[in-house]
C-alpha atoms as a PDB file:
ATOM      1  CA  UNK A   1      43.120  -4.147  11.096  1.00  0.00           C
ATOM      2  CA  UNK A   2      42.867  -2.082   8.358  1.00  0.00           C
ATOM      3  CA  UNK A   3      39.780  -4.453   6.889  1.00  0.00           C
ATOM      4  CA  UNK A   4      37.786  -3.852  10.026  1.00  0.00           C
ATOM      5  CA  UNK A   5      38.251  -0.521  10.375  1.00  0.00           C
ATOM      6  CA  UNK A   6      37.039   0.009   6.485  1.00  0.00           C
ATOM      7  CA  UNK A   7      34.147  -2.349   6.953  1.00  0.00           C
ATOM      8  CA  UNK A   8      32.957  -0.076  10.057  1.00  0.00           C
ATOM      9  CA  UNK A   9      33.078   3.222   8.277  1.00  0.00           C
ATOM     10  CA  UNK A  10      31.066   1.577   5.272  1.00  0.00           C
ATOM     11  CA  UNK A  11      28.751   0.004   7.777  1.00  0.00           C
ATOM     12  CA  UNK A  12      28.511   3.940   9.496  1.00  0.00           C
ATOM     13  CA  UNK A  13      28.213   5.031   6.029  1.00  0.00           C
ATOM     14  CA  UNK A  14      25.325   2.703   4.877  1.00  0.00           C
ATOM     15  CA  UNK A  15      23.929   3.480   8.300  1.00  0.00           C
ATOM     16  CA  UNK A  16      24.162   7.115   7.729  1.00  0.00           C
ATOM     17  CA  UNK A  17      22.633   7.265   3.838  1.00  0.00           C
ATOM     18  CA  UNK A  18      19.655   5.023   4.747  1.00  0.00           C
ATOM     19  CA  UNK A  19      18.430   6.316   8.346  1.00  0.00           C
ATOM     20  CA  UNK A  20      16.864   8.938   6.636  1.00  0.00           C
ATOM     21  CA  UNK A  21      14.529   6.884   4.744  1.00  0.00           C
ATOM     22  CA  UNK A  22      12.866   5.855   7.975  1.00  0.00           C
ATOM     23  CA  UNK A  23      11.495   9.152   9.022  1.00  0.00           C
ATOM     24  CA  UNK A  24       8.687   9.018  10.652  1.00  0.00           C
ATOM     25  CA  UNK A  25       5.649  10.621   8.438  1.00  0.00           C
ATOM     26  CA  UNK A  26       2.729  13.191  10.323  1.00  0.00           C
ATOM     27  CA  UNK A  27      -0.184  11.717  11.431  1.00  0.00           C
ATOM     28  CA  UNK A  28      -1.547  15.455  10.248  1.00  0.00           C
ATOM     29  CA  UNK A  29      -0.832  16.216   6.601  1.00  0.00           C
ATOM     30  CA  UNK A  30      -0.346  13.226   5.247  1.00  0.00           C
ATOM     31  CA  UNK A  31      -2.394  10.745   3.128  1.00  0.00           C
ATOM     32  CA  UNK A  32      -3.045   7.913   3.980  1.00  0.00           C
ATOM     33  CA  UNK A  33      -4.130   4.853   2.403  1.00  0.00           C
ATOM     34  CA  UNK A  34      -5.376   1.156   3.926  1.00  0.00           C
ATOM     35  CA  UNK A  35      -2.940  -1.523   3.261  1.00  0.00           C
ATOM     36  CA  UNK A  36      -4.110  -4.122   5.143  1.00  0.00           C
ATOM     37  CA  UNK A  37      -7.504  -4.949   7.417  1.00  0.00           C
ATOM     38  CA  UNK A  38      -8.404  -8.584   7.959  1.00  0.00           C
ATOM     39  CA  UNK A  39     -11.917  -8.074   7.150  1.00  0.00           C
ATOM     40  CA  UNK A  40     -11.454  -6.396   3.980  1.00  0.00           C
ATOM     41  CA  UNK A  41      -9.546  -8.800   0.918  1.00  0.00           C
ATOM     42  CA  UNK A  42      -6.481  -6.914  -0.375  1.00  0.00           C
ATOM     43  CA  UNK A  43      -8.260  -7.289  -3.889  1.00  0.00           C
ATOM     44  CA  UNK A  44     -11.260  -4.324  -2.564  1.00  0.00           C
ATOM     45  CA  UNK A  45      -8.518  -2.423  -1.301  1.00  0.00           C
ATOM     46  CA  UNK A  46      -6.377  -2.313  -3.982  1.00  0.00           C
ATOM     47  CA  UNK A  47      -9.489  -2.058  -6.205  1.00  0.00           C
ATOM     48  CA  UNK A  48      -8.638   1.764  -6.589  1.00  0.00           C
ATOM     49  CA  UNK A  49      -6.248   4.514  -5.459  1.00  0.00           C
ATOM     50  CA  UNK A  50      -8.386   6.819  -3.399  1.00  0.00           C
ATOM     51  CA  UNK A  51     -10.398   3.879  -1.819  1.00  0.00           C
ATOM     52  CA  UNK A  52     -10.077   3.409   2.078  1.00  0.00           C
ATOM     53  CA  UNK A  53      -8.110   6.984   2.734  1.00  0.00           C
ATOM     54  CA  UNK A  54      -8.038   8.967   5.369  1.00  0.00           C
ATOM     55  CA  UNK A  55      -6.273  12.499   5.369  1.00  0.00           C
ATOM     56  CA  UNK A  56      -6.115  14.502   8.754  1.00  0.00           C
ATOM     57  CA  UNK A  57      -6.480  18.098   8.952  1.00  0.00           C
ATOM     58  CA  UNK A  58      -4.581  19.903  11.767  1.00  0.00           C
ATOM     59  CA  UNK A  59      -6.054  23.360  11.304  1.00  0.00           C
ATOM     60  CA  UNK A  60      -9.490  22.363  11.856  1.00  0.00           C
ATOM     61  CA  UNK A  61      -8.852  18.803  13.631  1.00  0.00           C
ATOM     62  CA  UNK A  62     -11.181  17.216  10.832  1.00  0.00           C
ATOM     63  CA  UNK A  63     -10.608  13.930   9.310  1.00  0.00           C
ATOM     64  CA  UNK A  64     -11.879  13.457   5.316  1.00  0.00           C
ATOM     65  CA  UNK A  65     -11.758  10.160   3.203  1.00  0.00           C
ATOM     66  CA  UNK A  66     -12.982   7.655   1.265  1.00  0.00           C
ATOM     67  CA  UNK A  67     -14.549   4.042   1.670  1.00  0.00           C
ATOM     68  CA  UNK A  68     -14.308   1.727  -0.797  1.00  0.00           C
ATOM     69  CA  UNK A  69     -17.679   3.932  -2.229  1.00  0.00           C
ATOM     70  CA  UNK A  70     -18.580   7.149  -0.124  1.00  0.00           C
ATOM     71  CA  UNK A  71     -16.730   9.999   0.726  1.00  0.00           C
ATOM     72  CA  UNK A  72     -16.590  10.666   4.846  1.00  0.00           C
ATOM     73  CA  UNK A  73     -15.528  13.595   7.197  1.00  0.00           C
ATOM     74  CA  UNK A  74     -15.802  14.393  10.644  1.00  0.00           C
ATOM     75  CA  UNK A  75     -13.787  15.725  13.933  1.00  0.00           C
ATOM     76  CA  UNK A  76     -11.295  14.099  15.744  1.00  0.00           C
ATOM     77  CA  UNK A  77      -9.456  14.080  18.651  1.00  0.00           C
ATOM     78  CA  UNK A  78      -5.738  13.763  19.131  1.00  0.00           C
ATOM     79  CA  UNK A  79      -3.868  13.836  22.635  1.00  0.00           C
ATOM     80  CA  UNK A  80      -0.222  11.991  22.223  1.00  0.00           C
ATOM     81  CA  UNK A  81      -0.541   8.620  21.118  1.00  0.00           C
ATOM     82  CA  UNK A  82      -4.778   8.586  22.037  1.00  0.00           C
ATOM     83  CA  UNK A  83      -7.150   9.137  18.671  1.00  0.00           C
ATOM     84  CA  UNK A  84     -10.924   9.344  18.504  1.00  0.00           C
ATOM     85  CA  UNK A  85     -13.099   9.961  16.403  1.00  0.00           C
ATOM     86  CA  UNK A  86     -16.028  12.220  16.203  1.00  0.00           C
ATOM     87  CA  UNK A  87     -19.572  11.999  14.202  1.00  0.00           C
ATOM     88  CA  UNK A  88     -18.886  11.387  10.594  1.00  0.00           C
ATOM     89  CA  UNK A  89     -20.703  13.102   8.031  1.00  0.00           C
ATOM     90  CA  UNK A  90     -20.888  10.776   4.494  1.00  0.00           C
ATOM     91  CA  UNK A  91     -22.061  10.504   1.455  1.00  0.00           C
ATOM     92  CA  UNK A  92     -24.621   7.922   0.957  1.00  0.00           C
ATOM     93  CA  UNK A  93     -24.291   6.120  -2.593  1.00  0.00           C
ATOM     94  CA  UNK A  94     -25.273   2.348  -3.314  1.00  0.00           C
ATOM     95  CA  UNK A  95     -22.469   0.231  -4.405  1.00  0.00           C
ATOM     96  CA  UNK A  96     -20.985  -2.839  -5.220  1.00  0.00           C
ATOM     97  CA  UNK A  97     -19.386  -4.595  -1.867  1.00  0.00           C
ATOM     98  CA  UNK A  98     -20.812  -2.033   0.539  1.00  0.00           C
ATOM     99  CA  UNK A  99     -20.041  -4.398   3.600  1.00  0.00           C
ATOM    100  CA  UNK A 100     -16.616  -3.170   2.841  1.00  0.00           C
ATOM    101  CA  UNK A 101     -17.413   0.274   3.707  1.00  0.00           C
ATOM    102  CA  UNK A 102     -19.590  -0.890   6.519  1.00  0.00           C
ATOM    103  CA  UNK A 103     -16.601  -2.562   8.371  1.00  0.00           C
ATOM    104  CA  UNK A 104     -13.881  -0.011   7.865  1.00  0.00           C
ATOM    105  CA  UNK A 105     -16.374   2.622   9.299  1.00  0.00           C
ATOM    106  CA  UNK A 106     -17.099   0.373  11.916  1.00  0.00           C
ATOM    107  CA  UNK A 107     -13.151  -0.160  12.667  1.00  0.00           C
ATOM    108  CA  UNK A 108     -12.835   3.654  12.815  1.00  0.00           C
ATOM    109  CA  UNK A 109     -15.494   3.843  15.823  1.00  0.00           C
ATOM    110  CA  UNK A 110     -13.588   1.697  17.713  1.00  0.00           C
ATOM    111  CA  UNK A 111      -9.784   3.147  17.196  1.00  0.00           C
ATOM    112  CA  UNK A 112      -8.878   4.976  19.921  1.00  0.00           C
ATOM    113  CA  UNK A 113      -5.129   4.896  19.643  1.00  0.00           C
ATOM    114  CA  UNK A 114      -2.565   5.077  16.826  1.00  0.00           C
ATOM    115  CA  UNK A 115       1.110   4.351  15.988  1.00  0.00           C
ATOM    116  CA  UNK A 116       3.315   5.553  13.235  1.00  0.00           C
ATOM    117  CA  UNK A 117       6.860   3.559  12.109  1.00  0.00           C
ATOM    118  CA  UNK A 118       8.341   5.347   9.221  1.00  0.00           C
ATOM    119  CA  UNK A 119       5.626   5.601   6.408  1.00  0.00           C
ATOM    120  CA  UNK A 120       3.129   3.223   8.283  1.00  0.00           C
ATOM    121  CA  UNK A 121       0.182   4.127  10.330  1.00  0.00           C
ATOM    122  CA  UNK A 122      -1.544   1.519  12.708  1.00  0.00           C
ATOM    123  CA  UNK A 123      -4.639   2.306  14.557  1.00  0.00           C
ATOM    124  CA  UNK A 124      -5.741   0.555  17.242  1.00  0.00           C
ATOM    125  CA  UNK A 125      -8.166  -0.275  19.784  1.00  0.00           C
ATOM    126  CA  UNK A 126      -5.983  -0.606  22.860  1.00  0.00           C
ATOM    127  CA  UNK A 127      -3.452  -3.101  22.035  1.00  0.00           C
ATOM    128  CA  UNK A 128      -5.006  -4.856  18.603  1.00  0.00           C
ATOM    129  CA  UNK A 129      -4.105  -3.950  15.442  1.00  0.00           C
ATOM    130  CA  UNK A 130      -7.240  -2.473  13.368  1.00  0.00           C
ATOM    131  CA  UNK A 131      -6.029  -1.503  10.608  1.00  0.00           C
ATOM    132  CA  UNK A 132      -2.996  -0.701   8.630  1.00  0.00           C
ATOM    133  CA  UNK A 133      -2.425   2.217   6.048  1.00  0.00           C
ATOM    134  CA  UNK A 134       0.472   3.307   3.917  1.00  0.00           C
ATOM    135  CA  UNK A 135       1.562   7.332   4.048  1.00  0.00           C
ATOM    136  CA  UNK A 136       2.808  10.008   1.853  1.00  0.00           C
ATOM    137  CA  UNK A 137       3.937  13.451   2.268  1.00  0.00           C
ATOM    138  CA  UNK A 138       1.579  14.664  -0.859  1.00  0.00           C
ATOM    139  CA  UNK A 139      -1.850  16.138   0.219  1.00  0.00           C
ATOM    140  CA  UNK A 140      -4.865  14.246  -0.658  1.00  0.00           C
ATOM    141  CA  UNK A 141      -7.532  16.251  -2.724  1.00  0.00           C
END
C-alpha cells in the first residue's frame, strides 16, 4: 500500500513540476518562427534565424516579419480563434529561392483561423493545417 501511495504523489509531483512547461504562449507578443510548411524544404527555413517570422502587435493590431528575403507588415484581424489578414506592405529585394517567399505570402492570404498548444502556433484555413511556427516570449526586433 505504501508503494502505491508513494508512486501517486511522485506521479502528482512530476505532474505538478512539468504542467507548467506547457503554457500556452500569446498569439500577441510573441515571436514566432515557421517550423514546418509542406511547400517550403526545412533546409530554406532553417536557412536563417529571422527567416519566415511573424511577430503580432496588439497595440496597433499590425503584423511585421520576414520571408525567407523581404521584410512584410500589415493589419490584421483577430476575433477568438478567427485571424485575417490585411494588405501587406513589403520590401521588394531579388533573391535566391524567391518562390519561397511567394508561397508563404500566399499561405498567409488564405489563413483565416489559428490555434496555439503550448509554444506552437498553427494557422489554418478552416480545418487544414497551413503552416506551423515555433514561439517565444522574447520580442522580435
Amino acid at each position: 500500500m505504501k508503494k502505491i501511495l508513494a508512486a501517486a504523489a511522485l506521479l502528482f509531483a512530476m505532474t505538478a513540476c512539468c504542467g507548467s512547461q506547457h503554457k500556452e504562449l500569446p498569439l500577441e507578443g510573441t515571436a514566432w518562427k515557421l517550423a514546418k510548411m509542406d511547400s517550403i524544404p526545412a533546409s530554406a527555413i532553417t536557412a536563417e534565424e529571422d527567416a519566415f517570422t511573424l511577430q503580432f502587435n496588439a497595440a496597433d493590431t499590425l503584423v511585421s516579419g520576414r520571408t525567407n528575403c523581404n521584410r512584410f507588415f500589415g493589419p490584421y484581424q483577430l476575433n477568438g480563434k478567427s485571424l485575417k489578414f490585411g494588405m501587406l506592405g513589403m520590401t521588394r529585394m531579388a533573391c535566391p529561392e524567391m518562390q519561397y517567399e511567394d508561397l508563404f505570402v500566399r499561405m498567409l492570404d488564405r489563413v483565416n483561423g489559428f490555434e496555439i498548444k503550448g509554444s506552437d502556433l498553427k494557422l489554418l484555413d478552416g480545418e487544414q493545417v497551413l503552416a506551423e511556427f515555433r514561439g517565444t516570449a522574447a520580442a522580435a526586433k
